[in-house]
C-alpha atoms as a PDB file:
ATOM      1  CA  UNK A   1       0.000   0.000   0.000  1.00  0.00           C
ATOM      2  CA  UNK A   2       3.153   2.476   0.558  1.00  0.00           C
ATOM      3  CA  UNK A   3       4.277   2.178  -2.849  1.00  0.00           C
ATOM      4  CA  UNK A   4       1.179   2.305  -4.248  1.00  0.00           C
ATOM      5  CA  UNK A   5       0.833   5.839  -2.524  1.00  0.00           C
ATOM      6  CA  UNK A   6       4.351   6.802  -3.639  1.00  0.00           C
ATOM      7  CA  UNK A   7       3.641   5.694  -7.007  1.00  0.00           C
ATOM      8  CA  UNK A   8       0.158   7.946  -7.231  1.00  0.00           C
ATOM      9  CA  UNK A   9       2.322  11.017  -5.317  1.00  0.00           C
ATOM     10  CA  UNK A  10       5.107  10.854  -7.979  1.00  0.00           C
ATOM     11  CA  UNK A  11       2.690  10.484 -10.927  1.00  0.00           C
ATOM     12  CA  UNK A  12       0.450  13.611  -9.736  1.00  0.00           C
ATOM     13  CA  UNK A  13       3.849  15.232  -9.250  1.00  0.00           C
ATOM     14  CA  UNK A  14       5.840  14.477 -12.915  1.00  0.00           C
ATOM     15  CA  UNK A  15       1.970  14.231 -14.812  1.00  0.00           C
ATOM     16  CA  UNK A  16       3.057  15.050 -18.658  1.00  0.00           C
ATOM     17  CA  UNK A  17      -0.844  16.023 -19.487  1.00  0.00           C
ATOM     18  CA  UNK A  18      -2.371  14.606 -22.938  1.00  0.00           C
ATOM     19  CA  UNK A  19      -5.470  15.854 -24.607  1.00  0.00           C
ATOM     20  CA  UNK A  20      -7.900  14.085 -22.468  1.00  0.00           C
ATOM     21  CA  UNK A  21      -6.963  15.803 -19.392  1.00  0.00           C
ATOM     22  CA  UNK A  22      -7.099  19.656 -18.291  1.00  0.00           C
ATOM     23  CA  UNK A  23      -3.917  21.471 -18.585  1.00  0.00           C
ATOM     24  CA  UNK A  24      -3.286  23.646 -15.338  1.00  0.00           C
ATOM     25  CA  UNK A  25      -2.317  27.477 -16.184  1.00  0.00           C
ATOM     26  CA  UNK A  26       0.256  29.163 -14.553  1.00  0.00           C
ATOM     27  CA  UNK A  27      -1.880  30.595 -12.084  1.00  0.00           C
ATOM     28  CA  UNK A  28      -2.971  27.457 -11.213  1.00  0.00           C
ATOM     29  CA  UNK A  29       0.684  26.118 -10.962  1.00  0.00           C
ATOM     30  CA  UNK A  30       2.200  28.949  -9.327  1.00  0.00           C
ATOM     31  CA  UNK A  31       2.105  28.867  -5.389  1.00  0.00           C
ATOM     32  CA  UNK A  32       2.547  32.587  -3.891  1.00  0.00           C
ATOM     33  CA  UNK A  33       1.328  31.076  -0.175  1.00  0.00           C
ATOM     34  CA  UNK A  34       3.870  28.392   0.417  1.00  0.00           C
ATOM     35  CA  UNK A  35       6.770  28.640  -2.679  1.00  0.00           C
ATOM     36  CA  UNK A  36       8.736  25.670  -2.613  1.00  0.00           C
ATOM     37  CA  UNK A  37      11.837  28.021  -3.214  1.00  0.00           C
ATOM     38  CA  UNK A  38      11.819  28.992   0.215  1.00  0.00           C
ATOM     39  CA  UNK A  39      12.787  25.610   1.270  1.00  0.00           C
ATOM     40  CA  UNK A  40      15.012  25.415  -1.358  1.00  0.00           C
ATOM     41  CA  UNK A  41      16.937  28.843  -0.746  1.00  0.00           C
ATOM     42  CA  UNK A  42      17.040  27.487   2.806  1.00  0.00           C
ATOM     43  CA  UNK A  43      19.065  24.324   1.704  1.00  0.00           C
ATOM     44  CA  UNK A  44      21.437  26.076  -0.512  1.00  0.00           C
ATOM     45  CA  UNK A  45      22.280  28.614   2.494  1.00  0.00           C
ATOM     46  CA  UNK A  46      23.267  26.105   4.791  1.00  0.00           C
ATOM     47  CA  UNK A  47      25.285  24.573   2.050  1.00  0.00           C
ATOM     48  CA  UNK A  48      28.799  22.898   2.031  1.00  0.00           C
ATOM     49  CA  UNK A  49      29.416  22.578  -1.368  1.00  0.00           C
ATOM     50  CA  UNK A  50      29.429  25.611  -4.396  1.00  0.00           C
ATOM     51  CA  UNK A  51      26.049  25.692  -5.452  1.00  0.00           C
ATOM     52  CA  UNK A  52      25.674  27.904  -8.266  1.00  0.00           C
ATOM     53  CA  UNK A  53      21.685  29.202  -9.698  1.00  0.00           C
ATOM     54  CA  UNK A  54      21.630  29.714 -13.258  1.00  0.00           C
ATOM     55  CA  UNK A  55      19.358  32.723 -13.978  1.00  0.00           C
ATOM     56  CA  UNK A  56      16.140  31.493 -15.382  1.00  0.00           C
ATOM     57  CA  UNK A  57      14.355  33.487 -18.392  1.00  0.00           C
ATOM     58  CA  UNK A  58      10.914  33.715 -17.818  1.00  0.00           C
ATOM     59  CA  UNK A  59       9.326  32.664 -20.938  1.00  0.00           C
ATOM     60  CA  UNK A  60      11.240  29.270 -20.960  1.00  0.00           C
ATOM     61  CA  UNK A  61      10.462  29.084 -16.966  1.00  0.00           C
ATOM     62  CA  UNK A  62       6.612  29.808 -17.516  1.00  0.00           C
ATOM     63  CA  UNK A  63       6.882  27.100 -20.624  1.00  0.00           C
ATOM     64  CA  UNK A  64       8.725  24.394 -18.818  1.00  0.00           C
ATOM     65  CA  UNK A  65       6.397  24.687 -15.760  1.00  0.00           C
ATOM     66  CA  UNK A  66       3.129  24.540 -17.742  1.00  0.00           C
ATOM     67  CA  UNK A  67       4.777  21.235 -19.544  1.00  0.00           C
ATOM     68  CA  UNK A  68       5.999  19.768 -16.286  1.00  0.00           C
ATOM     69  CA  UNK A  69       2.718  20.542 -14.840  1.00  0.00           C
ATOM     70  CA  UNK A  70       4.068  20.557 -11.195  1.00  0.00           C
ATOM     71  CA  UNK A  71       3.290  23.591  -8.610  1.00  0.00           C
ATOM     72  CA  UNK A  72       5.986  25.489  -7.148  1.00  0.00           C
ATOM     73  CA  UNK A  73       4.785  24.411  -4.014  1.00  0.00           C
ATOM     74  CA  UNK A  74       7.003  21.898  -4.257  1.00  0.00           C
ATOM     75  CA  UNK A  75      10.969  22.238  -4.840  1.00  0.00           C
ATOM     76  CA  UNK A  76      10.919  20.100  -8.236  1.00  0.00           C
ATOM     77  CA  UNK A  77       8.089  22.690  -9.640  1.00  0.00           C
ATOM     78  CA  UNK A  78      10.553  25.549  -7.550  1.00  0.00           C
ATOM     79  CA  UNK A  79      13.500  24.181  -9.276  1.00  0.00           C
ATOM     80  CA  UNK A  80      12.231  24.471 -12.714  1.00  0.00           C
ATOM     81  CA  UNK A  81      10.147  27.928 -12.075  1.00  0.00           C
ATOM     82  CA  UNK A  82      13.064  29.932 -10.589  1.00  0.00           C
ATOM     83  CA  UNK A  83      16.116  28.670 -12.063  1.00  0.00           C
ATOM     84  CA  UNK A  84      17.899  27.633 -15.552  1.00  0.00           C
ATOM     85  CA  UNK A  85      19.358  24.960 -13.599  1.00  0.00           C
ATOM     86  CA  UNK A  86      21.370  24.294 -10.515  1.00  0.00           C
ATOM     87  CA  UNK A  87      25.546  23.886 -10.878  1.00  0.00           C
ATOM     88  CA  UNK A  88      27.040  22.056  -7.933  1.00  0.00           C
ATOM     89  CA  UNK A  89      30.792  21.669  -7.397  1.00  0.00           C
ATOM     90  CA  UNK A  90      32.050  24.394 -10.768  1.00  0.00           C
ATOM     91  CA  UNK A  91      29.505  22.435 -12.636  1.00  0.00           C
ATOM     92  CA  UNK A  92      30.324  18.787 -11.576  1.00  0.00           C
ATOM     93  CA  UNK A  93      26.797  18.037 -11.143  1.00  0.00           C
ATOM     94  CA  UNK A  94      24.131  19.405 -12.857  1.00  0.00           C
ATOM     95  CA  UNK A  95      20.265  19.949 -11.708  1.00  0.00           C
ATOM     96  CA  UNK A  96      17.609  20.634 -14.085  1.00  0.00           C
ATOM     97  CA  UNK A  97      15.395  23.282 -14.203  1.00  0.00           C
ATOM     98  CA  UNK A  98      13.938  25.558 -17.077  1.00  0.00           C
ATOM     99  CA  UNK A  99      17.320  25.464 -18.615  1.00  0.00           C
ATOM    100  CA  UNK A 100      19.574  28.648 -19.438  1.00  0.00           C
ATOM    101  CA  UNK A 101      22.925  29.528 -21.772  1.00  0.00           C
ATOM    102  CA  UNK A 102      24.824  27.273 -19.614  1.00  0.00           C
ATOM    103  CA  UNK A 103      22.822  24.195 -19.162  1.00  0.00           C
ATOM    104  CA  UNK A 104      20.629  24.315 -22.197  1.00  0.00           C
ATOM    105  CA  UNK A 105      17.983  21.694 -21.444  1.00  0.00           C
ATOM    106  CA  UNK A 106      14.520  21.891 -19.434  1.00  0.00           C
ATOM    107  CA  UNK A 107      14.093  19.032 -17.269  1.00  0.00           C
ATOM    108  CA  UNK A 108      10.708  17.513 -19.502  1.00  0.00           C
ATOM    109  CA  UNK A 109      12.458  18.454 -22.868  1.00  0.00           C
ATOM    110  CA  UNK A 110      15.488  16.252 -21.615  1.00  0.00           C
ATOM    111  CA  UNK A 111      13.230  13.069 -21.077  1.00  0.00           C
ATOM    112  CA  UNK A 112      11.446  13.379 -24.013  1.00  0.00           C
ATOM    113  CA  UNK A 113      12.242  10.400 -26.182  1.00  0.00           C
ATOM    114  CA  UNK A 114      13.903   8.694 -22.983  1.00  0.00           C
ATOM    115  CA  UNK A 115      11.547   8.533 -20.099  1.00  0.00           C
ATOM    116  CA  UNK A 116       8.376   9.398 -22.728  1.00  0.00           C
ATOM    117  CA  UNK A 117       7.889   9.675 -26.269  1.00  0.00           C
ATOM    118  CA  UNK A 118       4.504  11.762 -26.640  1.00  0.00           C
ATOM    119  CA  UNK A 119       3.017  14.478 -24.736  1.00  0.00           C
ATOM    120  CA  UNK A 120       0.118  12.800 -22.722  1.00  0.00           C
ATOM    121  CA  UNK A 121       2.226   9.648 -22.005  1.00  0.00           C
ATOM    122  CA  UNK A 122       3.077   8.980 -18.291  1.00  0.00           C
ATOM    123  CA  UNK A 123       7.070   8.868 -18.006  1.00  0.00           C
ATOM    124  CA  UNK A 124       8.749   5.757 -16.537  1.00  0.00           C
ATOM    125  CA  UNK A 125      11.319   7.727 -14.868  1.00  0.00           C
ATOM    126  CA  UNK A 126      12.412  10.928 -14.531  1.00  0.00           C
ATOM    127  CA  UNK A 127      15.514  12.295 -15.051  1.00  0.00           C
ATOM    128  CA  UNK A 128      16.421  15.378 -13.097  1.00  0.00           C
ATOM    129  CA  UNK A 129      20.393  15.820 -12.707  1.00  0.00           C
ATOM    130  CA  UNK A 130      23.477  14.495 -13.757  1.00  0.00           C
ATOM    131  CA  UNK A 131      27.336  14.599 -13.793  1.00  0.00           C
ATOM    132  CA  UNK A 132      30.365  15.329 -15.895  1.00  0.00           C
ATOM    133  CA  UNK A 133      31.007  11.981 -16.287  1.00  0.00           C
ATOM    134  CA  UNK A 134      27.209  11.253 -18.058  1.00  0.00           C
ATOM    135  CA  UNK A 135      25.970   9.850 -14.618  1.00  0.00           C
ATOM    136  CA  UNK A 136      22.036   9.969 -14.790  1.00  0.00           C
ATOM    137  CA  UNK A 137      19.731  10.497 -11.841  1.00  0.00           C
ATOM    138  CA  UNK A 138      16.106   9.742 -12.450  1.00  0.00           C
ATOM    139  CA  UNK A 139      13.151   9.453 -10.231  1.00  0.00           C
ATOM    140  CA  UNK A 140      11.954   5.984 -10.432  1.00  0.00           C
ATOM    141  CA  UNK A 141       8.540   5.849 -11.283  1.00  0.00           C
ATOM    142  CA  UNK A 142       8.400   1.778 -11.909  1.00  0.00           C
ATOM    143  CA  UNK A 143      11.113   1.393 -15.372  1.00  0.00           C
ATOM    144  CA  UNK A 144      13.892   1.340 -13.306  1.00  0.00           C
ATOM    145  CA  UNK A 145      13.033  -0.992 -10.606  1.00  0.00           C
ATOM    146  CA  UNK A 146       9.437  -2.435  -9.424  1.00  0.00           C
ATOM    147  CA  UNK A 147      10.405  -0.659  -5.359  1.00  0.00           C
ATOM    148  CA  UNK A 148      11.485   2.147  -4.306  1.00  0.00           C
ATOM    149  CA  UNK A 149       8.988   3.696  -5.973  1.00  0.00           C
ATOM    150  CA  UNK A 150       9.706   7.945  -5.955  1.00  0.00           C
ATOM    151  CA  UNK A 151      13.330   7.331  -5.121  1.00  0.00           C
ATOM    152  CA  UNK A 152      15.984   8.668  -6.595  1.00  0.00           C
ATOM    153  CA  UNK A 153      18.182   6.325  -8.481  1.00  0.00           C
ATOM    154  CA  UNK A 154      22.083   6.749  -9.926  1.00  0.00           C
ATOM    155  CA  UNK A 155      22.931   5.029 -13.485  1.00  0.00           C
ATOM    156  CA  UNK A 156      26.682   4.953 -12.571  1.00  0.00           C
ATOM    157  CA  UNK A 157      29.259   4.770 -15.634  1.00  0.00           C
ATOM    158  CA  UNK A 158      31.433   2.640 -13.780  1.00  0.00           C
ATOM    159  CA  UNK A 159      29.217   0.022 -14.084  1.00  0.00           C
ATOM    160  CA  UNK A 160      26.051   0.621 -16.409  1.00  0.00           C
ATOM    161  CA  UNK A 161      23.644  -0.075 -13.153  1.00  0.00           C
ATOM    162  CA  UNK A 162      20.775   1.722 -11.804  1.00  0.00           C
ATOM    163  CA  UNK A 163      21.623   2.337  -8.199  1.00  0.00           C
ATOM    164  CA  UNK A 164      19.173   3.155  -5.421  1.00  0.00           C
ATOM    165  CA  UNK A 165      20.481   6.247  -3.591  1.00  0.00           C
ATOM    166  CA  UNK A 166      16.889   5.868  -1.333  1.00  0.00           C
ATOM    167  CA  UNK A 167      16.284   9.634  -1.210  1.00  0.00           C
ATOM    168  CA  UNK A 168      13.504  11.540  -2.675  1.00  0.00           C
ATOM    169  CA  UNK A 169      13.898  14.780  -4.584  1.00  0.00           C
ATOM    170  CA  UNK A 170      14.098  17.002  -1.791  1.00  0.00           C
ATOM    171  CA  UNK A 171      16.503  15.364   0.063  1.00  0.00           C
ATOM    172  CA  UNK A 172      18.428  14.340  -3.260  1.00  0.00           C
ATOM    173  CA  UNK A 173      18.566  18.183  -3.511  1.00  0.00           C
ATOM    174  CA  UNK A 174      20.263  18.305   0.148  1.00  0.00           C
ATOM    175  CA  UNK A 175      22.481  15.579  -0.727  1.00  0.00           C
ATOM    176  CA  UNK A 176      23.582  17.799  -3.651  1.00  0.00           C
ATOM    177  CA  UNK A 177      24.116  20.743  -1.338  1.00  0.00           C
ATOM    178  CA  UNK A 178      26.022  19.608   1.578  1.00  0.00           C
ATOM    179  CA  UNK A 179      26.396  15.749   0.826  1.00  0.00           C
ATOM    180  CA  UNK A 180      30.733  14.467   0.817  1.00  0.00           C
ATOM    181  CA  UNK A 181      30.977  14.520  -2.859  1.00  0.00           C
ATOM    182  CA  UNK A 182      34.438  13.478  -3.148  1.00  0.00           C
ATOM    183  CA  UNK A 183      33.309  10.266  -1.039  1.00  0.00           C
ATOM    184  CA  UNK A 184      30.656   9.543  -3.191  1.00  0.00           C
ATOM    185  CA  UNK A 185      32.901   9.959  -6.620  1.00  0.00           C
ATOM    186  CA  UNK A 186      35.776   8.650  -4.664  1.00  0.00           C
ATOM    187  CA  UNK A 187      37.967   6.913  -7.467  1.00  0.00           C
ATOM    188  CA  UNK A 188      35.692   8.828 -10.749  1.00  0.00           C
ATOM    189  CA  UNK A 189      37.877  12.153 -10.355  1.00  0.00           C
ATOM    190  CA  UNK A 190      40.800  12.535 -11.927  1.00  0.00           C
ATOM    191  CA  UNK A 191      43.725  14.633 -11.592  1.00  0.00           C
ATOM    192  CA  UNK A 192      43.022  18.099 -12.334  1.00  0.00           C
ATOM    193  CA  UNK A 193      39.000  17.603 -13.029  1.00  0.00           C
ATOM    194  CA  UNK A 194      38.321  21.179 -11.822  1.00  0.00           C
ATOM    195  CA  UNK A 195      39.666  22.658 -14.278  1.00  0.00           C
ATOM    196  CA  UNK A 196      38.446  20.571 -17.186  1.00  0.00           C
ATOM    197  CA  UNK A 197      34.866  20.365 -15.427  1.00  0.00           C
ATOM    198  CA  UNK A 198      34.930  23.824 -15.410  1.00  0.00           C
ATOM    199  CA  UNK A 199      35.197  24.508 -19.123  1.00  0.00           C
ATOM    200  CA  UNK A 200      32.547  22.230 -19.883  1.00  0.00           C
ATOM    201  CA  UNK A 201      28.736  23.123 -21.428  1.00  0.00           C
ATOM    202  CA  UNK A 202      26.014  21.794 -19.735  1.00  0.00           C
ATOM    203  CA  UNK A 203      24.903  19.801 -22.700  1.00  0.00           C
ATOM    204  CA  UNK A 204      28.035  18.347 -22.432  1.00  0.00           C
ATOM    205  CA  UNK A 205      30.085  15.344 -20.932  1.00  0.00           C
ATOM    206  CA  UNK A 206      33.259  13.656 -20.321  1.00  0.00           C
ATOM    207  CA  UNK A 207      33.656  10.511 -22.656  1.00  0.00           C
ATOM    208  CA  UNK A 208      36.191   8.015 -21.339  1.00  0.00           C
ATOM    209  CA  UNK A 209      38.285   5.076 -22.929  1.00  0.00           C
ATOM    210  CA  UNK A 210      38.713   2.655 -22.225  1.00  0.00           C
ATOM    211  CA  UNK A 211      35.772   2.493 -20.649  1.00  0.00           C
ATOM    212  CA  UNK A 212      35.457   3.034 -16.933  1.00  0.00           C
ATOM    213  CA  UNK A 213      33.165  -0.285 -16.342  1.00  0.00           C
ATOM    214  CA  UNK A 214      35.794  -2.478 -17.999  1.00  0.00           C
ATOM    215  CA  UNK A 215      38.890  -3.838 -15.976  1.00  0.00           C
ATOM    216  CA  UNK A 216      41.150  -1.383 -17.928  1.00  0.00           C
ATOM    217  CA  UNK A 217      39.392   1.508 -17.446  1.00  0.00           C
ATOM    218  CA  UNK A 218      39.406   1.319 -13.833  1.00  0.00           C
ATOM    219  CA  UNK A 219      41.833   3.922 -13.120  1.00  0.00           C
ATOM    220  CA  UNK A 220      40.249   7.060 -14.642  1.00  0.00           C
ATOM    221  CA  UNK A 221      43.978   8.963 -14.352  1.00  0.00           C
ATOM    222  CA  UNK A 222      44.592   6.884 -17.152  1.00  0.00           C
ATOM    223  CA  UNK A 223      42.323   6.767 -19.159  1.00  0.00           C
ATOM    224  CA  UNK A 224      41.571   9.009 -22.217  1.00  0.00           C
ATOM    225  CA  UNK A 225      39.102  11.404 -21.668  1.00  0.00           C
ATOM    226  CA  UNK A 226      37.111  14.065 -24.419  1.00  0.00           C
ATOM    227  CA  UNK A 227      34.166  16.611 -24.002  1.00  0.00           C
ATOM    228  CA  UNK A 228      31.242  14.961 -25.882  1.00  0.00           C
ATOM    229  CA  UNK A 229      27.455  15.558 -25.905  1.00  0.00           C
ATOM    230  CA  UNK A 230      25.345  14.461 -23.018  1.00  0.00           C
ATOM    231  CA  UNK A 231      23.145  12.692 -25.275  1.00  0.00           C
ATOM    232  CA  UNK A 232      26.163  10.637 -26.831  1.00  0.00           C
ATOM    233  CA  UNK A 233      26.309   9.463 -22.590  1.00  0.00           C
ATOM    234  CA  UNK A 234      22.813   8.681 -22.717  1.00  0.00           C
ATOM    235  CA  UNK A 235      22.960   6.247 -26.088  1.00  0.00           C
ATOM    236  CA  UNK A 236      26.075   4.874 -25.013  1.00  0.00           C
ATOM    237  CA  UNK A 237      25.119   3.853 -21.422  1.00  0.00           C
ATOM    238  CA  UNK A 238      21.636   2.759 -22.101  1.00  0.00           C
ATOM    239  CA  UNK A 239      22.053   0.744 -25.406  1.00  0.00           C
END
């Protein structure tokens, strides 16, 4: 019965509406009583790591919220309303929101054609972040695995599996505030990945050969490494 109430919570919450069913309006969408971003802003104050907000333009904010079709009441609806994305680390990892110069993708224009094909289809999963290295996080909303329903799960490119992080958006957005990063990546940074992550487009990611889930691609220091699309990631990790 819990993850049957997860389940109906996430699908009122990432709804892609179709034809049959009423689209909500802005107004409708927008929460001026209890904003989501207040939570939010309250996270990234009490921060450890750099978070960076990506100035939003409003037209693609008031677009990507009306095709999300989430309130800002909540921080995923907050997310995409009042930012073009999140940056954590100089970029490292990257949160989705309306999208912006520097991360050029909306969160529901990303998963098109990979969590849903048509407008009025209910996605599988949702992708809302990922990392330099073409890591994926997605809200599991029954594609990825059958529990865990609403949780947050990792596709890791050191080994092509979806891993269960068990946190839910909001605190998936804490772990990307104040969370030990450099535990959780401990052996997928490389010498000097500052500086490379921080020349890289937020469309973009870093391709490695060999590969980093075979035996001699293990050690990422010595491996060869290029800036690629995010998209090539995607193919290439979920072929």
């Amino acid at each position: 019965m819990k993850n049957l109430l997860l389940f109906l919570l996430l699908c009122c919450c990432i709804q892609v509406y179709g034809q049959g069913q009423p689209k909500r309006t802005l107004k409708e969408l927008i929460n001026t009583q209890e904003p989501g971003w207040d939570l939010v802003t309250t996270w990234m104050k009490e921060a450890k790591n750099k978070v960076e907000v990506l100035p939003k333009t409003q037209a693609n904010a008031d677009a990507a919220l009306l095709q999300a079709q989430v309130t800002t009441r909540s921080p995923m609806g907050a997310v995409i309303y009042e930012t073009g994305g999140i940056l954590i680390d100089n970029g490292w990892l990257r949160i989705l929101g309306s999208g912006s110069p520097r991360l050029p993708r909306s969160l529901m224009a990303w998963n098109k054609g990979k969590s849903y094909l048509t407008e009025g289809e209910q996605p599988s999963f949702l992708l809302v972040a990922d990392d330099a290295l073409g890591g994926f996080f997605a809200i599991n909303a029954g594609a990825i695995s059958e529990t865990q329903i609403g949780k947050i799960f990792y596709l890791s490119p050191d080994n092509l599996q979806w891993e269960p992080t068990e946190l839910g958006y909001s605190e998936f957005l804490r772990f990307c505030f104040s969370a030990n990063l450099a535990g959780f990546y401990e052996g997928m940074r490389w010498k000097g990945w500052e500086a490379d992550v921080k020349k890289l487009a937020g469309d973009r990611g870093i391709h490695c050969f060999p590969y980093l889930w075979t035996s001699e691609g293990k050690d990422i220091n010595k491996v060869s490494r290029k800036d690629v699309p995010i998209e090539e990631l995607w193919l290439l990790y979920n072929k």
